[in-house]
N, C-alpha and C. Protein backbone atom coordinates (compact mmCIF):
# COMPACT_ATOMS: atom_id res chain seq x y z
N UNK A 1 108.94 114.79 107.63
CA UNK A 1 107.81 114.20 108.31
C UNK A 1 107.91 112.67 108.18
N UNK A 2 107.47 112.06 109.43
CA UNK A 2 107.35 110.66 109.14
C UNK A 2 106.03 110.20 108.83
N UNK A 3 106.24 109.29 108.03
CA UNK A 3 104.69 108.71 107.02
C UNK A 3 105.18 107.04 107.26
N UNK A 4 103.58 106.41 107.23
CA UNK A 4 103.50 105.27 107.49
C UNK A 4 102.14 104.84 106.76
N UNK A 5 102.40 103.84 106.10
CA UNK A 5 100.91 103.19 105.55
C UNK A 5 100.24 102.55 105.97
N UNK A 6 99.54 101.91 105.52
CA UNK A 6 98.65 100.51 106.51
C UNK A 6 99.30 99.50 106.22
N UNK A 7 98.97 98.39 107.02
CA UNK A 7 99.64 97.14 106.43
C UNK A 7 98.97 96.48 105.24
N UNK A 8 99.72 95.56 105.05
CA UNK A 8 99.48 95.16 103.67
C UNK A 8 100.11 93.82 103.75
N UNK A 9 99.51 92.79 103.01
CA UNK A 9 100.00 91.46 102.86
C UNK A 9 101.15 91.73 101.84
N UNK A 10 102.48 91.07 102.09
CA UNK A 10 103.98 90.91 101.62
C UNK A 10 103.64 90.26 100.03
N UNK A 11 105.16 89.96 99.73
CA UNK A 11 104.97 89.38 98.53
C UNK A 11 105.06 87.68 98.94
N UNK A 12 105.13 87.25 97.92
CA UNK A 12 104.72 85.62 97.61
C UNK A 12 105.50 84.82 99.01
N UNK A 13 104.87 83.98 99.53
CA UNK A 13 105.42 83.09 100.84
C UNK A 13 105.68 84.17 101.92
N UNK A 14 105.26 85.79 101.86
CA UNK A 14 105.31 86.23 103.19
C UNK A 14 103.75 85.98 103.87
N UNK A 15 103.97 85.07 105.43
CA UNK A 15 103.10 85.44 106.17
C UNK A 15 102.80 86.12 107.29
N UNK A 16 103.46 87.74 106.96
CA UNK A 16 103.11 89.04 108.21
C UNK A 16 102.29 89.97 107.49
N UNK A 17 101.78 90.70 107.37
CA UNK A 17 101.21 92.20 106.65
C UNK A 17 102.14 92.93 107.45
N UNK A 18 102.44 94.03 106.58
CA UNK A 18 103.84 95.15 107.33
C UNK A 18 103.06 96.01 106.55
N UNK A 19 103.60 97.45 107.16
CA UNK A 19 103.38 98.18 106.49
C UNK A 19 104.78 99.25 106.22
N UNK A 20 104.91 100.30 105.54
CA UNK A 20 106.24 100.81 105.05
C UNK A 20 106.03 102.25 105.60
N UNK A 21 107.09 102.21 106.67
CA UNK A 21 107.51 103.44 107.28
C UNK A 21 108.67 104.72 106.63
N UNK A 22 108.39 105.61 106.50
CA UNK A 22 109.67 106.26 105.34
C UNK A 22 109.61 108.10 106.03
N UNK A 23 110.45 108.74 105.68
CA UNK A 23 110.63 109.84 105.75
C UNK A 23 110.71 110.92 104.44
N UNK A 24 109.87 111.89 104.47
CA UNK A 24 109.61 112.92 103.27
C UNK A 24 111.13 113.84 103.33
N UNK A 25 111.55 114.01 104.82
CA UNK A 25 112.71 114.43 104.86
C UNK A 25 113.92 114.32 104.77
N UNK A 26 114.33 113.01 105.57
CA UNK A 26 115.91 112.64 105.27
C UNK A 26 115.80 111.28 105.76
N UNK A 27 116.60 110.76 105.10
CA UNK A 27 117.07 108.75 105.80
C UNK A 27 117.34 109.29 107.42
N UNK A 28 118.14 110.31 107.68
CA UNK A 28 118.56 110.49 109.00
C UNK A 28 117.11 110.81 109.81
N UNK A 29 116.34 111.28 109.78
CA UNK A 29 115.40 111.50 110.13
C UNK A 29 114.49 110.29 110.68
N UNK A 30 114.16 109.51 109.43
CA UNK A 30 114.03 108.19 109.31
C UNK A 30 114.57 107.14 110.17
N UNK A 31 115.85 107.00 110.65
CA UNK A 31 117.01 106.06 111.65
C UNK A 31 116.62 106.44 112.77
N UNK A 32 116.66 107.69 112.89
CA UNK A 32 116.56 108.39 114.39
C UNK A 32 115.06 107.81 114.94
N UNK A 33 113.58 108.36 114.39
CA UNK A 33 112.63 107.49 114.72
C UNK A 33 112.34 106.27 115.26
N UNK A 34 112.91 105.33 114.41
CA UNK A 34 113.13 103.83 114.35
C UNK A 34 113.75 103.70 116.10
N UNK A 35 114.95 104.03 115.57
CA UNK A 35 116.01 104.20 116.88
C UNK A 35 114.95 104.37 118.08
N UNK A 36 114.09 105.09 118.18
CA UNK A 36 113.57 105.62 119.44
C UNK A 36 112.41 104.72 119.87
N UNK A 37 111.85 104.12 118.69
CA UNK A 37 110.87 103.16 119.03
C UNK A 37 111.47 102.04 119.74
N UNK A 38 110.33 101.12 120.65
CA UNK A 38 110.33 100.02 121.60
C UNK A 38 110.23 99.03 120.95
N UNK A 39 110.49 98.44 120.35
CA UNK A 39 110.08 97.25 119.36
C UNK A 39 110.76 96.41 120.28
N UNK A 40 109.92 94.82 119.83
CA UNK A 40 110.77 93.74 120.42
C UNK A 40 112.23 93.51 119.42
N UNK A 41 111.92 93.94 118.14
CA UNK A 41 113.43 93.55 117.37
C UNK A 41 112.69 95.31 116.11
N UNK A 42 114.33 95.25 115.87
CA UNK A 42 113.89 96.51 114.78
C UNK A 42 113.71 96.09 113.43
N UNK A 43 113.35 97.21 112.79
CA UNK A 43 112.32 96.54 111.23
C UNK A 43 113.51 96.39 110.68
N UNK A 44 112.86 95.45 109.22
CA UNK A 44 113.90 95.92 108.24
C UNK A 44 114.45 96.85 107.40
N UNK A 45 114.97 97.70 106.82
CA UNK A 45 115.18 98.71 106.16
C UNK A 45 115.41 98.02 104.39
N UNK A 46 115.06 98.78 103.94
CA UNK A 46 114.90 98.69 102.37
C UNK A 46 115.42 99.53 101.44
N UNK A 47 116.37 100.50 101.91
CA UNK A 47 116.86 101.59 101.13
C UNK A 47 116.56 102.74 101.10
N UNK A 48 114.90 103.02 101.06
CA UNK A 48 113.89 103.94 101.28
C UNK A 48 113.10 103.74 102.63
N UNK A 49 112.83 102.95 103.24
CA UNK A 49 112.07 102.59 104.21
C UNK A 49 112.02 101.44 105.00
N UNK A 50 111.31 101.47 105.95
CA UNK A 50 111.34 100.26 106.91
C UNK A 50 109.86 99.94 106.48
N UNK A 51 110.14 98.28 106.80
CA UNK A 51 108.97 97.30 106.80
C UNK A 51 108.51 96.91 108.21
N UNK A 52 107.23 97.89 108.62
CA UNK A 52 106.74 97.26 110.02
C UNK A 52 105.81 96.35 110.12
N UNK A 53 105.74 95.15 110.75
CA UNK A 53 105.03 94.56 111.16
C UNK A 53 103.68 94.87 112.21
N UNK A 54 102.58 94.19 111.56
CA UNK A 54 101.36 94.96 111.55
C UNK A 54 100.84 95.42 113.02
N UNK A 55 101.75 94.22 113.91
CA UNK A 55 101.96 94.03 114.84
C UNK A 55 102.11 95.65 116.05
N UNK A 56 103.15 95.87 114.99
CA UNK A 56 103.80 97.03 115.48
C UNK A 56 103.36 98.35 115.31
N UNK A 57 102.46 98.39 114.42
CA UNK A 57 101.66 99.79 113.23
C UNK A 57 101.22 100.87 114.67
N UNK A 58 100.09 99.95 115.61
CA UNK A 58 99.40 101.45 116.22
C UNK A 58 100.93 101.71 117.32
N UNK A 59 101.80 101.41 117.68
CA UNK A 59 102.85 102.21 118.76
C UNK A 59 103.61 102.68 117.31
N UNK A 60 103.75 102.73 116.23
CA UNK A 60 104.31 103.65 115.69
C UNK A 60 103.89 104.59 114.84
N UNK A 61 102.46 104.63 114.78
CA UNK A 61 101.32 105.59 114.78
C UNK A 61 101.45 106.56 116.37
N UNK A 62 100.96 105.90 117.11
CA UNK A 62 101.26 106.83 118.17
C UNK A 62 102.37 107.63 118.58
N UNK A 63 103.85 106.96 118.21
CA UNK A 63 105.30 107.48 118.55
C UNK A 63 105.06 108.53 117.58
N UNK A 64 104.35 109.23 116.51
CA UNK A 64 104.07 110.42 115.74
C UNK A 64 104.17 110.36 114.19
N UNK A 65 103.94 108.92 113.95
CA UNK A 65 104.16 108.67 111.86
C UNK A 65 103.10 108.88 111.58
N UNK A 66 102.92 109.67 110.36
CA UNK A 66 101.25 110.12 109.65
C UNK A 66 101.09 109.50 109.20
N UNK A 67 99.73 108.63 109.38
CA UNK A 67 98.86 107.97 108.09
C UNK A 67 99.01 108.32 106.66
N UNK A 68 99.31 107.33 105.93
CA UNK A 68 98.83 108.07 104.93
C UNK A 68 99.21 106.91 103.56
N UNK A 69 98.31 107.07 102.78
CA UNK A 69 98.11 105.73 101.64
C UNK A 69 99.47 105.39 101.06
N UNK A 70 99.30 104.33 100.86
CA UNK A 70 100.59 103.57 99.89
C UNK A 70 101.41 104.76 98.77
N UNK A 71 100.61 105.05 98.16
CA UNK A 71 100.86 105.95 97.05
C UNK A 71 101.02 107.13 97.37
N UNK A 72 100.61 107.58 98.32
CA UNK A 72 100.86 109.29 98.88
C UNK A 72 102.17 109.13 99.84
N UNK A 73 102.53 107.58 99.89
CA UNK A 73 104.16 107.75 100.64
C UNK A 73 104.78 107.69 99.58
N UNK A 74 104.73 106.73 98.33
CA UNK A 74 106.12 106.98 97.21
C UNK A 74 105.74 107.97 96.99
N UNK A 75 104.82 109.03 96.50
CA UNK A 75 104.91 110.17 95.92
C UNK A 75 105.53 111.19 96.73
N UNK A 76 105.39 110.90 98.16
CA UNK A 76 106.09 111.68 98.78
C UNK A 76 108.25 111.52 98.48
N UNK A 77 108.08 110.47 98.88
CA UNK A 77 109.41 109.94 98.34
C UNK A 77 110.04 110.72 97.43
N UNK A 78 109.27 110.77 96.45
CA UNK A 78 110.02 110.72 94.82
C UNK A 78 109.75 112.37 94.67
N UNK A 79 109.15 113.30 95.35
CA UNK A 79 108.55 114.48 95.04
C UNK A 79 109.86 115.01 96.20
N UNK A 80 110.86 114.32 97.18
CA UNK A 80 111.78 114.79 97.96
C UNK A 80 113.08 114.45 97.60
N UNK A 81 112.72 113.15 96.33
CA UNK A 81 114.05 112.97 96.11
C UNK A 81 114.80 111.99 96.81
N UNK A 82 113.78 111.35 97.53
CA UNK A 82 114.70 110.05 98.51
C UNK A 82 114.07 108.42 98.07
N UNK A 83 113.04 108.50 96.43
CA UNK A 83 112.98 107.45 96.45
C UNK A 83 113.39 106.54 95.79
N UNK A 84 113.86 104.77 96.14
CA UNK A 84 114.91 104.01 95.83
C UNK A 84 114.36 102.93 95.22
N UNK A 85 114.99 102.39 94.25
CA UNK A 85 114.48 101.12 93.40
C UNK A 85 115.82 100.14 93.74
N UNK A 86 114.89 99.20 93.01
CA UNK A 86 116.10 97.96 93.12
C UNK A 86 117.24 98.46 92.04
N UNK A 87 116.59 99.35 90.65
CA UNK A 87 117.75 99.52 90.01
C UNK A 87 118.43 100.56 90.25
N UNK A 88 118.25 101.38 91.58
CA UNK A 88 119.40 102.20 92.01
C UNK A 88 120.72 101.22 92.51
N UNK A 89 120.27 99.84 92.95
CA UNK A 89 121.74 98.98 93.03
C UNK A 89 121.68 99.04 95.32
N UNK A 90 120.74 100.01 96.03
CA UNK A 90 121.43 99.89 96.96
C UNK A 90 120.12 99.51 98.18
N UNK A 91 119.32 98.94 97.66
CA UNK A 91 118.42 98.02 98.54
C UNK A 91 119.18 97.14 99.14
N UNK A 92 119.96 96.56 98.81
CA UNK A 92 120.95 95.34 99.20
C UNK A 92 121.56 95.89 100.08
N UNK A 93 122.55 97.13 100.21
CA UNK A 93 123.96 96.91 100.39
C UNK A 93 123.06 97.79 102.04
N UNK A 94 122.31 98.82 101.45
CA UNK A 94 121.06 99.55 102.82
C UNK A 94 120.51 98.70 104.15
N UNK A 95 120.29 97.48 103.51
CA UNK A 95 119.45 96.46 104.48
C UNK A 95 120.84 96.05 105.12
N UNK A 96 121.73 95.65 104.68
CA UNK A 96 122.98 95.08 105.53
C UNK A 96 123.60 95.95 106.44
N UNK A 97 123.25 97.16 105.89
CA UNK A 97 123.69 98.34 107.48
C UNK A 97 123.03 98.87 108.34
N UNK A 98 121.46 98.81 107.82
CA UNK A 98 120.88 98.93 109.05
C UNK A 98 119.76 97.87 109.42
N UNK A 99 120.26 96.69 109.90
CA UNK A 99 119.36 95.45 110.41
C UNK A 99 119.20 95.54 111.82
């Protein structure tokens, strides 16, 4: 399933609110979505998820991502087994392949 939060103000010197798009099921699952959306440019990816701009939230609410709180997406994450920290090592190397 695709899950999406609300936006939320970034960390220090970001000025967008994004919110974090992710899949309970598979990264592939996850790409494919993205892929299908109209965006003027595509999000960033983070290892675990994309960062949408707030901009962007209700057409990817509508394209079919469930609401659902900050914390009920990592738990989803981590309860499937797809969720990623900086000390897994591959936030970095994730964002450079799918920009």
């Amino acid at each position: 399933m695709i899950l999406v939060d609300r936006p939320v103000w970034g960390g220090a010197g970001d000025t967008v609110r994004c919110a974090h798009l992710a899949s309970d099921t598979s990264y592939e699952e996850l790409h494919r979505f993205v892929e299908g959306l109209r965006l003027p440019r595509p999000p960033r990816f983070h290892g675990d998820h994309y960062d949408v701009a707030a901009a962007w939230w209700d057409e990817v609410v509508a394209a079919g991502a469930t609401v659902v709180s900050s914390r009920e997406l990592v738990r989803r994450l981590r309860d499937a087994g797809l969720r990623r920290t900086r000390r897994d090592g591959v936030r970095g190397a994730a964002r450079a392949r799918h920009r």
